[in-house]
N, C-alpha and C. Protein backbone atom coordinates (compact mmCIF):
# COMPACT_ATOMS: atom_id res chain seq x y z
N UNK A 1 -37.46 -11.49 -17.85
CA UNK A 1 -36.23 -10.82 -17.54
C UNK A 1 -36.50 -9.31 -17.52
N UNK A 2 -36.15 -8.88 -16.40
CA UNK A 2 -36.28 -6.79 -16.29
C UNK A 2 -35.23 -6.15 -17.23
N UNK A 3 -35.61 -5.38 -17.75
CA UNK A 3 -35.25 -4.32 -18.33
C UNK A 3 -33.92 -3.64 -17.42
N UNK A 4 -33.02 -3.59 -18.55
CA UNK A 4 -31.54 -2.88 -18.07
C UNK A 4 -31.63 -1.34 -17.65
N UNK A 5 -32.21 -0.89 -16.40
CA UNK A 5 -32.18 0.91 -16.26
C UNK A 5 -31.60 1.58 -16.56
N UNK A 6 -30.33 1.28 -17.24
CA UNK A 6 -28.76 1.90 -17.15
C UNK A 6 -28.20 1.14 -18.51
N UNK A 7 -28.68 1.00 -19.51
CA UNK A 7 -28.36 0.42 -20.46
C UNK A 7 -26.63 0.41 -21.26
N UNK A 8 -26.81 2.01 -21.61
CA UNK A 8 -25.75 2.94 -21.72
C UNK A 8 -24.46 2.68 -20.97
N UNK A 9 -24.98 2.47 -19.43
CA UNK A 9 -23.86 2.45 -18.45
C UNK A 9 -24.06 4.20 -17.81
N UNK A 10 -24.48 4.61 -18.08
CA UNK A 10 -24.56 6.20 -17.31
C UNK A 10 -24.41 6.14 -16.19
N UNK A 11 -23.64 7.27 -15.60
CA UNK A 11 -23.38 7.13 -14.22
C UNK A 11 -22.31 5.82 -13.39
N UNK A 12 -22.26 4.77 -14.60
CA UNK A 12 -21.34 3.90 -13.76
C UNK A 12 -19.79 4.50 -13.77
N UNK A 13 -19.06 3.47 -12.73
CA UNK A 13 -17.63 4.24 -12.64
C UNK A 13 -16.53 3.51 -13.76
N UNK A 14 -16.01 4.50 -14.24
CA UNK A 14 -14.83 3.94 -15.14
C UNK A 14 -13.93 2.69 -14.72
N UNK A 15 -13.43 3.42 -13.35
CA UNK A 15 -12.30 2.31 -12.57
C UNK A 15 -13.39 1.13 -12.33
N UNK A 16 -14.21 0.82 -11.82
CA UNK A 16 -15.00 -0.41 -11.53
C UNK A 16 -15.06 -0.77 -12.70
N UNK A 17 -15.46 -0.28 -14.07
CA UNK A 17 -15.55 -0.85 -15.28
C UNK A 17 -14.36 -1.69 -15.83
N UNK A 18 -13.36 -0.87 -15.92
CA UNK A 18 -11.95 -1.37 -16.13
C UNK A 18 -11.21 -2.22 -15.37
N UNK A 19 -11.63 -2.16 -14.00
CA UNK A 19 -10.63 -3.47 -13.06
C UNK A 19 -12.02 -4.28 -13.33
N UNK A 20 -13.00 -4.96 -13.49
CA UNK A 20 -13.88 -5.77 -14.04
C UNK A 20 -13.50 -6.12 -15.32
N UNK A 21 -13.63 -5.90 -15.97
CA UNK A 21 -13.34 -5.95 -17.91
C UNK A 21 -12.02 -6.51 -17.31
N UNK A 22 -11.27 -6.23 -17.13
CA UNK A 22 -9.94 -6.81 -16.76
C UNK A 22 -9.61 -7.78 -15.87
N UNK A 23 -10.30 -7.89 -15.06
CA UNK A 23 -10.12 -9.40 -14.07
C UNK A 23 -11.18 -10.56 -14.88
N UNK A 24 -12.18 -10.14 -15.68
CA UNK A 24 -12.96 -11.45 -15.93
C UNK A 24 -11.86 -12.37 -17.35
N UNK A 25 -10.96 -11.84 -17.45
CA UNK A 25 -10.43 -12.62 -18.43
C UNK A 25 -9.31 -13.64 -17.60
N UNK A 26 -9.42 -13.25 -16.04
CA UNK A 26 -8.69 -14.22 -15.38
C UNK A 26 -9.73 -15.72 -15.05
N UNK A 27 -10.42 -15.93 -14.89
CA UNK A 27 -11.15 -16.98 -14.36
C UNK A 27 -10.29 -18.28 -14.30
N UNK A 28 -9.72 -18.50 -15.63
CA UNK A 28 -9.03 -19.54 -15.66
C UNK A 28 -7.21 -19.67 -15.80
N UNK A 29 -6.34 -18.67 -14.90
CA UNK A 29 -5.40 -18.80 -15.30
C UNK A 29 -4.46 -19.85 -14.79
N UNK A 30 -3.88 -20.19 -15.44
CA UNK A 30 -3.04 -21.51 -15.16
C UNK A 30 -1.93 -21.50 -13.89
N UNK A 31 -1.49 -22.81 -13.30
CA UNK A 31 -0.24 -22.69 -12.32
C UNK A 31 1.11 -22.37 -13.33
N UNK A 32 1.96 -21.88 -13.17
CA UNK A 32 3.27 -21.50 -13.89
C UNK A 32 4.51 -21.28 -12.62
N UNK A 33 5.64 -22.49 -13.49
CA UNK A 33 6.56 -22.02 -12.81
C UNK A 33 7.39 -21.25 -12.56
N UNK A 34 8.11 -20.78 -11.58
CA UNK A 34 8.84 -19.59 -11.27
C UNK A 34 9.83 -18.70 -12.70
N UNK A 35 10.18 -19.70 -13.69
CA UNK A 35 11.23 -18.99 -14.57
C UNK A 35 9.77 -18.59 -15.22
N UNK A 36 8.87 -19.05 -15.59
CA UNK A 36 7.71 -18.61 -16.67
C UNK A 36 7.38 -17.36 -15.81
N UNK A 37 7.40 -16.83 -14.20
CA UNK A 37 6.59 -16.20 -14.37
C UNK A 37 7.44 -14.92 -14.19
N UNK A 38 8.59 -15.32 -13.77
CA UNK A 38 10.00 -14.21 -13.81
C UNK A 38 9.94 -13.83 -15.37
N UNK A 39 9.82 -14.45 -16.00
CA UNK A 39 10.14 -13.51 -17.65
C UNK A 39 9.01 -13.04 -17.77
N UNK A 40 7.77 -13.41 -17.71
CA UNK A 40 6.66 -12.92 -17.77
C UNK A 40 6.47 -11.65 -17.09
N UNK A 41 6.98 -11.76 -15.57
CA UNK A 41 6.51 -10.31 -15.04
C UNK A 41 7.73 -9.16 -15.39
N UNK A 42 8.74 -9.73 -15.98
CA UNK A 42 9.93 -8.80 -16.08
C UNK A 42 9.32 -7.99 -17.59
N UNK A 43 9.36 -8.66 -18.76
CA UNK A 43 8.52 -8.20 -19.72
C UNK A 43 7.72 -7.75 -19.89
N UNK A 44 6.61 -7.88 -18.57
CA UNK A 44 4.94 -7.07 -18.29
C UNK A 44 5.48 -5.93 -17.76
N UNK A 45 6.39 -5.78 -17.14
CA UNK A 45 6.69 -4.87 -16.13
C UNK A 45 7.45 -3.29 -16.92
N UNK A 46 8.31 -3.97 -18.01
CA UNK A 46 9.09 -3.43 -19.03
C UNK A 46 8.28 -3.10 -20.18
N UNK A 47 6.90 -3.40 -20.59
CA UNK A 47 6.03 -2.56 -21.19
C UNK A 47 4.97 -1.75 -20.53
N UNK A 48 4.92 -2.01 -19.56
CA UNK A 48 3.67 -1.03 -18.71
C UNK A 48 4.66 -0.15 -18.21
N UNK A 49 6.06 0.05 -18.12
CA UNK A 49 6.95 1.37 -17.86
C UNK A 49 6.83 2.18 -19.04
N UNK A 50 6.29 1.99 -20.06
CA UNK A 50 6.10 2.62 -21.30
C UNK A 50 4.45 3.57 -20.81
N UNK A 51 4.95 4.96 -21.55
CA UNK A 51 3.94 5.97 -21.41
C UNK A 51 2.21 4.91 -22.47
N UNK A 52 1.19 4.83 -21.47
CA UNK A 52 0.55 5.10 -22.90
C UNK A 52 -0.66 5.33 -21.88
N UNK A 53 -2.11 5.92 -22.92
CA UNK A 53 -3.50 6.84 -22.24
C UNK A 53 -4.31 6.05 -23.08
N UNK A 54 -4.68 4.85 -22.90
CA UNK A 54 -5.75 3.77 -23.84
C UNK A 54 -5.53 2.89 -22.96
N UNK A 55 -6.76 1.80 -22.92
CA UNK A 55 -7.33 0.67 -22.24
C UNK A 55 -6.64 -0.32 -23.31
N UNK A 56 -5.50 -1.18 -23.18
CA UNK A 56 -5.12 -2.61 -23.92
C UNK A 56 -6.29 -3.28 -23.86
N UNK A 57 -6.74 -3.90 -24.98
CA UNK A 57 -7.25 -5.40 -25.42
C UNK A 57 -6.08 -6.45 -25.21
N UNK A 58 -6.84 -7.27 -24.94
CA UNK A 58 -5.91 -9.00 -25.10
C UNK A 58 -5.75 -9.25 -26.57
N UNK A 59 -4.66 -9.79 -26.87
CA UNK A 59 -5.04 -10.11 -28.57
C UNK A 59 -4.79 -9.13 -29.72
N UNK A 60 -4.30 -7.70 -29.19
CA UNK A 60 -4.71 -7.09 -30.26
C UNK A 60 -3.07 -6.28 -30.30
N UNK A 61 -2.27 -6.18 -31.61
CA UNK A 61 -1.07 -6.47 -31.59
C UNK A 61 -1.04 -4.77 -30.79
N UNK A 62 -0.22 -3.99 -30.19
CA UNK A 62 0.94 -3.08 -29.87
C UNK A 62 1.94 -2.33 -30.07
N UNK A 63 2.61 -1.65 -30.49
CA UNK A 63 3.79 -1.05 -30.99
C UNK A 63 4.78 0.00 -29.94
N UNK A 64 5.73 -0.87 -29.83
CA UNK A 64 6.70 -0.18 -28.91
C UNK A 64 7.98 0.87 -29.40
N UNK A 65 7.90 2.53 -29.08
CA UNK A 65 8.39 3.32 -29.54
C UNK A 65 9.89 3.61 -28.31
N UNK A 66 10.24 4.64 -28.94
CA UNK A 66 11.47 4.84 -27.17
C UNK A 66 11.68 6.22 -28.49
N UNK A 67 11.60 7.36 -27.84
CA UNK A 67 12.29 8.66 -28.59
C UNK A 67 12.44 9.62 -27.20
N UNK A 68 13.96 9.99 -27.52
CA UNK A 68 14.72 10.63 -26.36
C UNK A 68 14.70 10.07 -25.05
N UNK A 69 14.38 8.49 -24.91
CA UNK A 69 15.15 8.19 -23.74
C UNK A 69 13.35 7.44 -23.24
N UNK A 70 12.40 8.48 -23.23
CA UNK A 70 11.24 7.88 -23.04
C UNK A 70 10.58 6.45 -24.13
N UNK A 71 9.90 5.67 -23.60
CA UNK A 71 9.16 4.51 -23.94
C UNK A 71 7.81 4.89 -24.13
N UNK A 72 7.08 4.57 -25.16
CA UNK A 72 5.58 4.83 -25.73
C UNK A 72 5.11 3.26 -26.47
N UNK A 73 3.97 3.37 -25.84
CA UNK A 73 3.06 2.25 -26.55
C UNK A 73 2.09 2.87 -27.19
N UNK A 74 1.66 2.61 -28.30
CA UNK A 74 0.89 2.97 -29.41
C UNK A 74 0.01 2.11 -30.43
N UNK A 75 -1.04 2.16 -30.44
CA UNK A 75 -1.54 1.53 -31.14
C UNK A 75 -1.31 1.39 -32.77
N UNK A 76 -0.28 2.66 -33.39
CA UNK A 76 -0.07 2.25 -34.39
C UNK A 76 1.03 1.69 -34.97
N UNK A 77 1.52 1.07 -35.75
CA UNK A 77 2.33 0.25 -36.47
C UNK A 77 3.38 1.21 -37.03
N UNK A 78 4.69 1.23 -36.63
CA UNK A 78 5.67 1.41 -37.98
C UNK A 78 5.58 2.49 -39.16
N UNK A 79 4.54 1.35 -39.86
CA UNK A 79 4.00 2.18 -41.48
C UNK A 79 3.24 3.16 -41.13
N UNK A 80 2.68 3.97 -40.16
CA UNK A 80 2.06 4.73 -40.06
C UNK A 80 2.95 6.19 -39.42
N UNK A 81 3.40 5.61 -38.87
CA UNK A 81 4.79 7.02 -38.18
C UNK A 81 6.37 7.09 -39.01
N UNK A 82 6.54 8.16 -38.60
CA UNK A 82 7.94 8.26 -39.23
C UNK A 82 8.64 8.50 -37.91
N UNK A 83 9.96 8.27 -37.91
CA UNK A 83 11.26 7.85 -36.44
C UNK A 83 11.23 9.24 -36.35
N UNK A 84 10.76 10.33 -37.07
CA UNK A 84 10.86 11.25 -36.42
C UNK A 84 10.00 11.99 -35.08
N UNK A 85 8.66 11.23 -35.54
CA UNK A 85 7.39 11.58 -34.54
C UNK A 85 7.57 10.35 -33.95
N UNK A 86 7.49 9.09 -33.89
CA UNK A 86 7.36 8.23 -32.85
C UNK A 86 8.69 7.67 -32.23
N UNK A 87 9.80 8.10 -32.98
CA UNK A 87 10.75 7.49 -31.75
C UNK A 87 11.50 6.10 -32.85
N UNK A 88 11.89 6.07 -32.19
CA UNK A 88 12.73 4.27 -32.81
C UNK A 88 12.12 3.15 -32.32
N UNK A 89 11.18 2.04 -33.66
CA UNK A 89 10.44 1.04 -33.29
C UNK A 89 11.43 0.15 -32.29
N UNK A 90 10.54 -0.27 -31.39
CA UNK A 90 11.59 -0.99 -30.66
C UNK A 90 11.15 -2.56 -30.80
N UNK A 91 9.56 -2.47 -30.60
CA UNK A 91 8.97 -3.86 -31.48
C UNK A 91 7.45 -3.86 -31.16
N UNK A 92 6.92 -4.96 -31.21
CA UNK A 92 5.27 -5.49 -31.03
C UNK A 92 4.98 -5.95 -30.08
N UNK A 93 4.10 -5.51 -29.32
CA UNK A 93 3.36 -5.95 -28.12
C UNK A 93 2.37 -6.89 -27.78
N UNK A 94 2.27 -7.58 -27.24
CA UNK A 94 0.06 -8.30 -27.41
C UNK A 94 0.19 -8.39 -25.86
N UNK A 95 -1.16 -7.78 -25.36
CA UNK A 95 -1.59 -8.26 -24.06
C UNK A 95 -2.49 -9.84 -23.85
N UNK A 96 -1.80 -10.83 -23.17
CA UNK A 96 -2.31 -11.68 -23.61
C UNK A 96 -3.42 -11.86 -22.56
N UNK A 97 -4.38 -12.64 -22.57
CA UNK A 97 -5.66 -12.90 -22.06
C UNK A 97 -5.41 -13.35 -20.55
N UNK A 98 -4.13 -13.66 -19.77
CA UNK A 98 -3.54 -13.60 -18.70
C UNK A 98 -3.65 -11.99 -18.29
N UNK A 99 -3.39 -11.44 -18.49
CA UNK A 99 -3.04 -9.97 -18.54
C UNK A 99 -1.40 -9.60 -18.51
N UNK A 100 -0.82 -10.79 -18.86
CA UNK A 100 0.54 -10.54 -19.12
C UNK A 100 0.85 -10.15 -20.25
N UNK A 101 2.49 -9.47 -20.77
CA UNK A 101 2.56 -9.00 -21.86
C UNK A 101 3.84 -9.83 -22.59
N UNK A 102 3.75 -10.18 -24.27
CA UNK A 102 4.26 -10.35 -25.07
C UNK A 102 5.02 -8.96 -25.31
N UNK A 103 6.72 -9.52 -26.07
CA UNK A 103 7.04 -8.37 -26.73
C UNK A 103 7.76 -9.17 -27.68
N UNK A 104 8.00 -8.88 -28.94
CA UNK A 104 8.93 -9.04 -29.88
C UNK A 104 9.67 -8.43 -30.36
N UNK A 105 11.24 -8.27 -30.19
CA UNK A 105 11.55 -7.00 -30.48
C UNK A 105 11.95 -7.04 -31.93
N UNK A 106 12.03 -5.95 -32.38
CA UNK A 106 12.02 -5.63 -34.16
C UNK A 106 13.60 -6.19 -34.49
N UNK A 107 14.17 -6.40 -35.39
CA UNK A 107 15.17 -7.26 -35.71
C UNK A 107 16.68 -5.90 -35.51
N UNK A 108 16.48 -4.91 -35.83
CA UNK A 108 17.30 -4.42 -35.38
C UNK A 108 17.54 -3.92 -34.06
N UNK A 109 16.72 -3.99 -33.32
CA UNK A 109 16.63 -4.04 -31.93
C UNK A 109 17.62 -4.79 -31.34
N UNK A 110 17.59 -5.87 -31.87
CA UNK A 110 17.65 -7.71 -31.27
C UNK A 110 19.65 -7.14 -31.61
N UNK A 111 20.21 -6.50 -32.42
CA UNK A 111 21.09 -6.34 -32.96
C UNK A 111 21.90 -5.36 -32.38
N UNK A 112 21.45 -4.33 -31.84
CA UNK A 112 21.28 -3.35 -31.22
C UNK A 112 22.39 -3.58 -29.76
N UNK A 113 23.94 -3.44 -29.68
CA UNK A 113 24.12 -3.65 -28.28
C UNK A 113 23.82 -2.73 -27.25
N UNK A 114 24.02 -1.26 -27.53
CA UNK A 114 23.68 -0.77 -26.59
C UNK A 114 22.34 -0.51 -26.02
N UNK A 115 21.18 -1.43 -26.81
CA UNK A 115 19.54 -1.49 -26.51
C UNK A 115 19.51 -3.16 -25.40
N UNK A 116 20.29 -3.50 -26.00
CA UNK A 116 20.62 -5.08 -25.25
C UNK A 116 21.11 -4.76 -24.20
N UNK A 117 22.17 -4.20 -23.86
CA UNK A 117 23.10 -3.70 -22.60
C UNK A 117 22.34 -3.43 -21.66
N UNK A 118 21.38 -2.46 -22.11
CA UNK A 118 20.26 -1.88 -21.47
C UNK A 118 19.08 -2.41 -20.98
N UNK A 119 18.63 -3.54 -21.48
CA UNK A 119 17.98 -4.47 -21.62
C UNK A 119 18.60 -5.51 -20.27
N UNK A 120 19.80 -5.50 -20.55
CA UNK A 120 20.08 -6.31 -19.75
C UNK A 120 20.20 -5.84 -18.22
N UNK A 121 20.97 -4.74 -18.38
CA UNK A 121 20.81 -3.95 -17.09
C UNK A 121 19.51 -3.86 -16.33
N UNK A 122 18.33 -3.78 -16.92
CA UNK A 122 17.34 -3.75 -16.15
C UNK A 122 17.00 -5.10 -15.97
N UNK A 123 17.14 -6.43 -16.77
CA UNK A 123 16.97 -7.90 -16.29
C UNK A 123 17.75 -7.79 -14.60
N UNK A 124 18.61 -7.92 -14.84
CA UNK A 124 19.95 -7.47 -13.74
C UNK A 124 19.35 -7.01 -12.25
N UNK A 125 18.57 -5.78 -12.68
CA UNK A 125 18.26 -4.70 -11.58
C UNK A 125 16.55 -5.81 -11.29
N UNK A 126 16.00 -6.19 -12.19
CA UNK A 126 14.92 -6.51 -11.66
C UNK A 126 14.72 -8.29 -11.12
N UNK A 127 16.12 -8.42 -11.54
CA UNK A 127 16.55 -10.28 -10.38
C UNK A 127 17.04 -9.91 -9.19
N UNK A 128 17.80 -8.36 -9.15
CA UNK A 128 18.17 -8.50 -7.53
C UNK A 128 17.13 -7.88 -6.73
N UNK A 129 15.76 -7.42 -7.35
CA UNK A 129 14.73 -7.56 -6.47
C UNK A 129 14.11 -8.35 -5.90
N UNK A 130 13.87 -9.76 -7.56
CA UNK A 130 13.50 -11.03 -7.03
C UNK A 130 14.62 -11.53 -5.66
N UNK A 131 15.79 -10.93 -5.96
CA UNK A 131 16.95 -11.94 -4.85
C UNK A 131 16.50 -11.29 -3.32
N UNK A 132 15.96 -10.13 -3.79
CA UNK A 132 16.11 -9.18 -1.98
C UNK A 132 14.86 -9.42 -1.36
N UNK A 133 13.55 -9.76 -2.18
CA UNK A 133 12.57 -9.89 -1.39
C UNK A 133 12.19 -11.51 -0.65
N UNK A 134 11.42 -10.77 0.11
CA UNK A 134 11.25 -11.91 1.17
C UNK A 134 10.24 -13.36 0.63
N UNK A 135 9.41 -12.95 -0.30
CA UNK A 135 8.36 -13.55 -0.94
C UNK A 135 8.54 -13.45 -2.53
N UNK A 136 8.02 -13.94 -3.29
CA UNK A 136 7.78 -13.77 -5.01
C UNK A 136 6.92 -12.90 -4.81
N UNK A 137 5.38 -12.63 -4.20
CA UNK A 137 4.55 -11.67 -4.49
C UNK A 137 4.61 -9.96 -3.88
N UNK A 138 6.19 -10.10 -2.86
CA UNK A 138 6.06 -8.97 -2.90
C UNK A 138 7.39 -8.03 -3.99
N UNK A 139 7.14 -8.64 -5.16
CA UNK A 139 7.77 -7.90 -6.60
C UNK A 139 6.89 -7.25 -7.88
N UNK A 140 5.44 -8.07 -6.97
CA UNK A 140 4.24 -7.95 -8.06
C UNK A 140 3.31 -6.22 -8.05
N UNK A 141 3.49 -5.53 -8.97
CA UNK A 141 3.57 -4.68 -8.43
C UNK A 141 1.81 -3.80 -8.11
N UNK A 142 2.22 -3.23 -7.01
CA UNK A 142 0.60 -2.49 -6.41
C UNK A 142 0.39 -1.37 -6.95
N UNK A 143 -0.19 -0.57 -5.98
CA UNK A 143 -0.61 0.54 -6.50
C UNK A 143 0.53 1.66 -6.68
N UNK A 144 0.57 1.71 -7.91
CA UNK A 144 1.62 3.07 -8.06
C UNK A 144 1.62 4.32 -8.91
N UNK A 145 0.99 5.35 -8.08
CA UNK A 145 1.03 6.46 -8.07
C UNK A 145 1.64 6.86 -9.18
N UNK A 146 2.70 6.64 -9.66
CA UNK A 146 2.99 7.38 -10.51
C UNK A 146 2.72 7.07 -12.40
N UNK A 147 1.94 5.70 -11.77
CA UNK A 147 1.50 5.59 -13.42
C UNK A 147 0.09 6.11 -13.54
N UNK A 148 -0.11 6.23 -14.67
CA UNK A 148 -1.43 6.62 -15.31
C UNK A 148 -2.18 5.66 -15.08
N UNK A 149 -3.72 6.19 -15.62
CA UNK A 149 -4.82 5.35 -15.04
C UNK A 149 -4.68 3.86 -15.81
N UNK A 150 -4.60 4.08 -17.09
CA UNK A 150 -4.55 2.69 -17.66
C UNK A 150 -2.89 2.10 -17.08
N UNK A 151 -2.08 2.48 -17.04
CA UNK A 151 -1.00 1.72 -16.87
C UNK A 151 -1.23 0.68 -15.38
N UNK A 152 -1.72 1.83 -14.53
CA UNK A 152 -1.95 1.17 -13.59
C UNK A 152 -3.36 0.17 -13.00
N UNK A 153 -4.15 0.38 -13.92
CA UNK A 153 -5.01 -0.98 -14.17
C UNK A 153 -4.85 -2.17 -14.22
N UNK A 154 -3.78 -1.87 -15.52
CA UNK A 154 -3.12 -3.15 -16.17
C UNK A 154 -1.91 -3.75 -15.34
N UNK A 155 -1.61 -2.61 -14.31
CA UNK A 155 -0.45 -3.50 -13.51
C UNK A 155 -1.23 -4.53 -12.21
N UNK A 156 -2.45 -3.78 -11.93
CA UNK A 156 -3.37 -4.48 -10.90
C UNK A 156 -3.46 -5.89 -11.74
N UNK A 157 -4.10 -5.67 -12.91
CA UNK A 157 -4.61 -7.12 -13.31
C UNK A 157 -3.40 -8.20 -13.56
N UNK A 158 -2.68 -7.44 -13.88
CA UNK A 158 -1.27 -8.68 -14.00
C UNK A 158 -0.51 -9.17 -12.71
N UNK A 159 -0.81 -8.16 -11.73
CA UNK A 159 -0.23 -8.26 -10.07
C UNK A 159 -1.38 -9.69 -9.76
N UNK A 160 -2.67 -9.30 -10.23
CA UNK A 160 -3.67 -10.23 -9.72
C UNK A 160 -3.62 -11.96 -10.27
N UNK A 161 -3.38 -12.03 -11.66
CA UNK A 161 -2.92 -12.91 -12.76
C UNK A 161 -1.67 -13.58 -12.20
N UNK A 162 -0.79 -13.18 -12.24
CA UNK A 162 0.46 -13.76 -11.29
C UNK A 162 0.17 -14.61 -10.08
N UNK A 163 -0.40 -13.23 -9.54
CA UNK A 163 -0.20 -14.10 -8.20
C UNK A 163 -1.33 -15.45 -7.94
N UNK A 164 -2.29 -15.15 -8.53
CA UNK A 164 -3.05 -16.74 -8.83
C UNK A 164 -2.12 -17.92 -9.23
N UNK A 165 -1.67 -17.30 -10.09
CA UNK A 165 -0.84 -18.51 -10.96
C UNK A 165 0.54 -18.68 -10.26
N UNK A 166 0.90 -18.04 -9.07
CA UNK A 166 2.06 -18.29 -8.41
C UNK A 166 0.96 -19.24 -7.15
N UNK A 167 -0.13 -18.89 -6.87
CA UNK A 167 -0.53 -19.15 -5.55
C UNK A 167 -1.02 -20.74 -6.12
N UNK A 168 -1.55 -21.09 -7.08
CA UNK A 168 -1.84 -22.17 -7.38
C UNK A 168 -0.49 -23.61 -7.83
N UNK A 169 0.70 -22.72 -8.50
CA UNK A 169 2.15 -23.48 -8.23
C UNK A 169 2.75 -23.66 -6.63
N UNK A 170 2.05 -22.87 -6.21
CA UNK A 170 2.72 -22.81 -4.50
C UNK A 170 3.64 -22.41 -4.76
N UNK A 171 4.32 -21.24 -4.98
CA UNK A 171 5.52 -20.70 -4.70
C UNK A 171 5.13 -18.94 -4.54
N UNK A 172 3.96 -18.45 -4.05
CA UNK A 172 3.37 -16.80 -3.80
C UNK A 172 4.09 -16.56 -2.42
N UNK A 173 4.51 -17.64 -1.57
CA UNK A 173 5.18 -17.06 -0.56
C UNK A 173 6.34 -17.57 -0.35
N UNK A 174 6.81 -18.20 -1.54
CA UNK A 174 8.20 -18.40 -1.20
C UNK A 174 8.97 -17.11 -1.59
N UNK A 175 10.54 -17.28 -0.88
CA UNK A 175 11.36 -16.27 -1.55
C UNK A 175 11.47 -16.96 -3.09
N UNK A 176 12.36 -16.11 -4.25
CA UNK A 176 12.74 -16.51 -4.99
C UNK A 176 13.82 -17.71 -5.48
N UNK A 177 14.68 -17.74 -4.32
CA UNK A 177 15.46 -18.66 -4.41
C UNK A 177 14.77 -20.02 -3.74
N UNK A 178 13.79 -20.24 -3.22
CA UNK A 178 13.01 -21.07 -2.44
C UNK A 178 12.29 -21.69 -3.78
N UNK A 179 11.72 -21.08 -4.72
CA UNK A 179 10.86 -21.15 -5.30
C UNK A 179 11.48 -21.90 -6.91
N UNK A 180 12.76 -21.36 -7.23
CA UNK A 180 13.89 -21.80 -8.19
C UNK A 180 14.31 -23.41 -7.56
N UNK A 181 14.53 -23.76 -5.88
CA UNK A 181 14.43 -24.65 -5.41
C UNK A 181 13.88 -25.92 -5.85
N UNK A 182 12.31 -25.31 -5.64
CA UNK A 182 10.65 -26.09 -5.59
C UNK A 182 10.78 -26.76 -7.53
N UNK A 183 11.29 -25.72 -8.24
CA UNK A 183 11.20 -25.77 -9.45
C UNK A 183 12.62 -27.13 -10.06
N UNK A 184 13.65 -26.88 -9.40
CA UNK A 184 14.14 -27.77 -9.70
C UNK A 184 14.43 -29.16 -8.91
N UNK A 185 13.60 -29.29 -7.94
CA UNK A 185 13.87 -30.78 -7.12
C UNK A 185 12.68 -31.08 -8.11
N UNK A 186 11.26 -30.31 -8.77
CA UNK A 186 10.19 -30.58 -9.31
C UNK A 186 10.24 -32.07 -10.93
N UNK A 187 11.52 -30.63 -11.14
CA UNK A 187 12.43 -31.46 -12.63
C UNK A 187 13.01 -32.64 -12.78
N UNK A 188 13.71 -33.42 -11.06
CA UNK A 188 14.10 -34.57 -10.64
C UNK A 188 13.34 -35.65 -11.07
């Protein structure tokens, strides 16, 4: 076996590193039906709108902040910040090995109406996208400019994750209501 020239990695590119490291944890992702992958991408979608400048691990828990209106993901916990520097816990994150995201929200959160209201409003705003587009995969989201480098990594790999797992249920080119269809004559 030859010797690694580049052991280190010197000279290689970050972005090739990171959309690699990040697609090989897809190899095996599963078919999922349309409600699994509607909460899934609504929830992925609703933590990667959160500011954060770090590469997520799969597996490794998250902490969701919101101070003055903005959203922050952070690697540290609660016990380590005070509501004055990080904002109001909103809850725990895990990127799971899909590249989709878990959230749990903290118990007063869950309690919280005008965080719920809000919550809901954007469920709301992000079904009448599912309702307006022509396909499920065109909600999955591409390249967008206005996130940061990691945010928008992680939206590639979950755009990519999805849509496997929509393309393997057969429903990547249905509309949404086509696909809610497929899902319940499936249940018959």
């Amino acid at each position: 076996m030859a010797d690694n020239p580049n052991p280190q990695g010197k000279g290689g590119s970050l972005v090739l590193n990171t959309l690699s490291q990040q697609r090989a944890g897809l190899a095996a992702v599963p078919a999922k039906h349309v409600e699994q992958v509607s909460t899934e991408l609504f929830t992925s979608l609703f933590v990667l709108e959160s500011e954060f400048r770090f590469q997520p691990v799969p597996g490794k828990p998250y902490y969701l902040y919101c101070k003055e209106g903005t959203y922050r993901l952070s690697i540290n916990p609660p016990s380590m910040w005070s509501a004055d520097i990080a904002g109001r816990f909103i809850g725990e994150c895990e990127l799971q090995p899909d590249m989709t995201w878990t959230l749990a929200l903290a118990d007063d959160m869950a309690d919280d109406p005008a965080f719920m209201d809000e919550l809901q409003r954007k469920r709301e705003a992000f079904e009448q996208r599912l309702d307006d587009a022509d396909s499920m995969d065109e909600v999955l989201p591409v390249h967008e400019k206005r996130l940061g480098f990691y945010r928008r990594a992680s939206a590639f790999a979950l755009a990519h994750s999805l849509g496997r797992s929509m393309q393997q249920s057969g429903i990547l080119e249905l509309s949404y209501a086509e696909a809610q269809g497929r899902l319940k004559h499936d249940s018959e």
